[in-house]
Protein backbone atom coordinates (compact mmCIF):
# COMPACT_ATOMS: atom_id res chain seq x y z
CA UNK A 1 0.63 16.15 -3.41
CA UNK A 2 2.46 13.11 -4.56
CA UNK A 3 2.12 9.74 -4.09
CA UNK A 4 3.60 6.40 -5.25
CA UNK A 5 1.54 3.19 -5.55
CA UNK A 6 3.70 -0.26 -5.37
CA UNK A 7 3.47 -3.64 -5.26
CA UNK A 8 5.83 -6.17 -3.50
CA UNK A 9 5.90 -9.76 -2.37
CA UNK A 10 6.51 -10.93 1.47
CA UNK A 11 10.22 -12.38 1.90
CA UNK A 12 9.11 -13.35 5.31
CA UNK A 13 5.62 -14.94 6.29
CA UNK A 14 3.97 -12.60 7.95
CA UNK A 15 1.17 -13.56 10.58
CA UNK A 16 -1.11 -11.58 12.58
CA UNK A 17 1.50 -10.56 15.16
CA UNK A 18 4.22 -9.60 12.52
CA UNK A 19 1.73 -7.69 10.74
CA UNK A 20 0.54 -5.92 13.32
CA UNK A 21 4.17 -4.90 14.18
CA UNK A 22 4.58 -3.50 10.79
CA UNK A 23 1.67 -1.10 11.17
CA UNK A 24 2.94 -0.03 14.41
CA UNK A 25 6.16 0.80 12.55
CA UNK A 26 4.58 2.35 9.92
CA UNK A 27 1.88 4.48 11.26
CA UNK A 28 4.42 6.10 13.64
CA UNK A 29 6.63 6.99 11.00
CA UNK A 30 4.58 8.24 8.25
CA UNK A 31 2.76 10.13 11.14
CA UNK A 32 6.06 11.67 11.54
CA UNK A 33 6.80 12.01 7.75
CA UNK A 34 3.45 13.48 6.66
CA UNK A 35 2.50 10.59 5.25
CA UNK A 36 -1.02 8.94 4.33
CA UNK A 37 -1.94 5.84 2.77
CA UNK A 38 -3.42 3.02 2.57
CA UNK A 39 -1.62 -0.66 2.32
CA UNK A 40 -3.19 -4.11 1.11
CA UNK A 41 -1.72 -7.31 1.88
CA UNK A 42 -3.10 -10.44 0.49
CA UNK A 43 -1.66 -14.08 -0.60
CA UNK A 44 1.98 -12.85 0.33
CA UNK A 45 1.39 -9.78 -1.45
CA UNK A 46 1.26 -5.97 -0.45
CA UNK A 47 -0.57 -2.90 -2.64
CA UNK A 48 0.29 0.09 -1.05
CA UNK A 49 -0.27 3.62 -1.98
CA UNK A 50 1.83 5.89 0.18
CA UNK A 51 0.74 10.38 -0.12
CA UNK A 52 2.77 13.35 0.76
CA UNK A 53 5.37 15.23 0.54
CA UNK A 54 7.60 14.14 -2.59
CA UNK A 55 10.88 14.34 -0.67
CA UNK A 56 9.19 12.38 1.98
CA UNK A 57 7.41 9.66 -0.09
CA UNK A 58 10.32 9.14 -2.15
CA UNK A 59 12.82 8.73 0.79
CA UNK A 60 9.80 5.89 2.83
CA UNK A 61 9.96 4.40 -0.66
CA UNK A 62 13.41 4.08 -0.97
CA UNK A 63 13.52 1.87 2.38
CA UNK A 64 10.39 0.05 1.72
CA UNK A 65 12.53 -0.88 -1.59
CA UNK A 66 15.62 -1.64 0.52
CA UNK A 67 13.54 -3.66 3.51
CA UNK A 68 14.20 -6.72 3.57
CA UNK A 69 10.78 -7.93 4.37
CA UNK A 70 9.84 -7.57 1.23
CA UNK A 71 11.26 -8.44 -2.46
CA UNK A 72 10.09 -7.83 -6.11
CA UNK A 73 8.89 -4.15 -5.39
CA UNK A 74 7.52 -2.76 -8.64
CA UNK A 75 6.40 0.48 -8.71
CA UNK A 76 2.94 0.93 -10.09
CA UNK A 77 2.26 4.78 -10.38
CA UNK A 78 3.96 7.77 -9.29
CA UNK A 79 3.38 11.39 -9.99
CA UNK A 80 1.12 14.40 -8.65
CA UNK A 81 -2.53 14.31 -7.21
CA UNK A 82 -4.56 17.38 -6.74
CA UNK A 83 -5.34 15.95 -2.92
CA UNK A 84 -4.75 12.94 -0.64
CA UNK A 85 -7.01 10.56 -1.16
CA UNK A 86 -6.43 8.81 2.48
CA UNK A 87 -5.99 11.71 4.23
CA UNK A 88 -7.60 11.02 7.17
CA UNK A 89 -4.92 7.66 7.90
CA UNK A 90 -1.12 7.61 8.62
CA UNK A 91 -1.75 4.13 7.25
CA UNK A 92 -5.07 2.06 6.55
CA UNK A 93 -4.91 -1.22 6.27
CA UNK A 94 -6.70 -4.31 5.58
CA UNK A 95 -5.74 -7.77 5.06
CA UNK A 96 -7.69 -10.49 2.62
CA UNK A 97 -7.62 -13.89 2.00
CA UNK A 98 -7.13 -14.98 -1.35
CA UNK A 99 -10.14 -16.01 -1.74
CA UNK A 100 -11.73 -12.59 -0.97
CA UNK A 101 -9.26 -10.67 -3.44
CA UNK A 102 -10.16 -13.07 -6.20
CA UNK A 103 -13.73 -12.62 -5.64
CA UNK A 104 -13.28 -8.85 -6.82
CA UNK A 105 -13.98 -8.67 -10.25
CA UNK A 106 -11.29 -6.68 -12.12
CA UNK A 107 -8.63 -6.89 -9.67
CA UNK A 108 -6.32 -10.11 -10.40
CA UNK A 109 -3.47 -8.73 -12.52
CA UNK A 110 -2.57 -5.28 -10.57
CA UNK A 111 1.06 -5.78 -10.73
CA UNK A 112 1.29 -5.04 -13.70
CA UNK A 113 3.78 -2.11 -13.76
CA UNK A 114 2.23 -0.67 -16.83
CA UNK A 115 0.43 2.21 -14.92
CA UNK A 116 -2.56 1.68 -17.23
CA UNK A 117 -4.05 -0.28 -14.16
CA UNK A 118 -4.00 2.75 -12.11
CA UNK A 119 -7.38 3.09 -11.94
CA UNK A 120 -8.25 -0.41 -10.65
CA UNK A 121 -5.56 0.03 -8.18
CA UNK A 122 -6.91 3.25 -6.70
CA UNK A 123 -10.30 2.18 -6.71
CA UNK A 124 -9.47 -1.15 -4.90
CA UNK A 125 -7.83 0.59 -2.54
CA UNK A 126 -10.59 2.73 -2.04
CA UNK A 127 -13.16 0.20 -1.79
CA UNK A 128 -11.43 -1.54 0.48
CA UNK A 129 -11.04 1.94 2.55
CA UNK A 130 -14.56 2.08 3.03
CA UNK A 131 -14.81 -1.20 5.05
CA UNK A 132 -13.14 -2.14 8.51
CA UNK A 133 -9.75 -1.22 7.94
CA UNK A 134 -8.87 -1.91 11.90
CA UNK A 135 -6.40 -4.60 12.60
């Protein structure tokens, strides 16, 4: 299994609606791809971690880095897992307020492209799995 965790800024402001039209987008295609994940999006932000197929996760990459809805993409962590570790979503999701995100003790510098903040990454991801991830 590989997977690919990123981090990118919005080049567009996104509100509810747009958001929600992402998702669509994105949970039909990495249906179709094979795809699981989850994304984060926060202060003009988004954390996603994207699971699959390498081929596959390396070619949604490639246009997430080439959208133009988003800008600065740094890749975070890349290589092979033993299993998914959102396997049960084409694409979870969950939205905070800054506020909320700053709140979470250990999480404010995750864009750091090191890869030694893997860990934090993962684990806010899958913290924030565990709640409402409905939008």
């Amino acid at each position: 299994m590989f997977f690919i965790i990123y981090s990118s800024y919005a080049a567009v402001e996104f509100d509810d609606g747009k958001l929600k039209f992402l998702l669509i987008q994105s949970r039909e295609r990495n249906k179709d791809l094979g795809i699981t994940g989850m994304l984060l999006y926060f202060n003009d932000t988004f954390i996603q971690l994207i699971e699959g197929d390498e081929e596959q996760v390396k070619l949604l990459y490639k246009d997430i880095c080439n959208d133009v809805r988003h800008k600065n993409v740094i890749t975070l962590k890349e290589g092979q897992a033993d299993k998914r570790n959102f396997d049960n979503w084409s694409m979870g999701f969950k939205s905070l307020q800054h506020e909320e995100f700053m709140a979470m003790e250990g999480y404010q510098s995750l864009q750091m492209p090191s890869g030694g903040n893997f860990p934090s990454v993962l684990n806010l991801l899958k913290l924030i799995s565990n709640e409402d991830h409905s939008f």
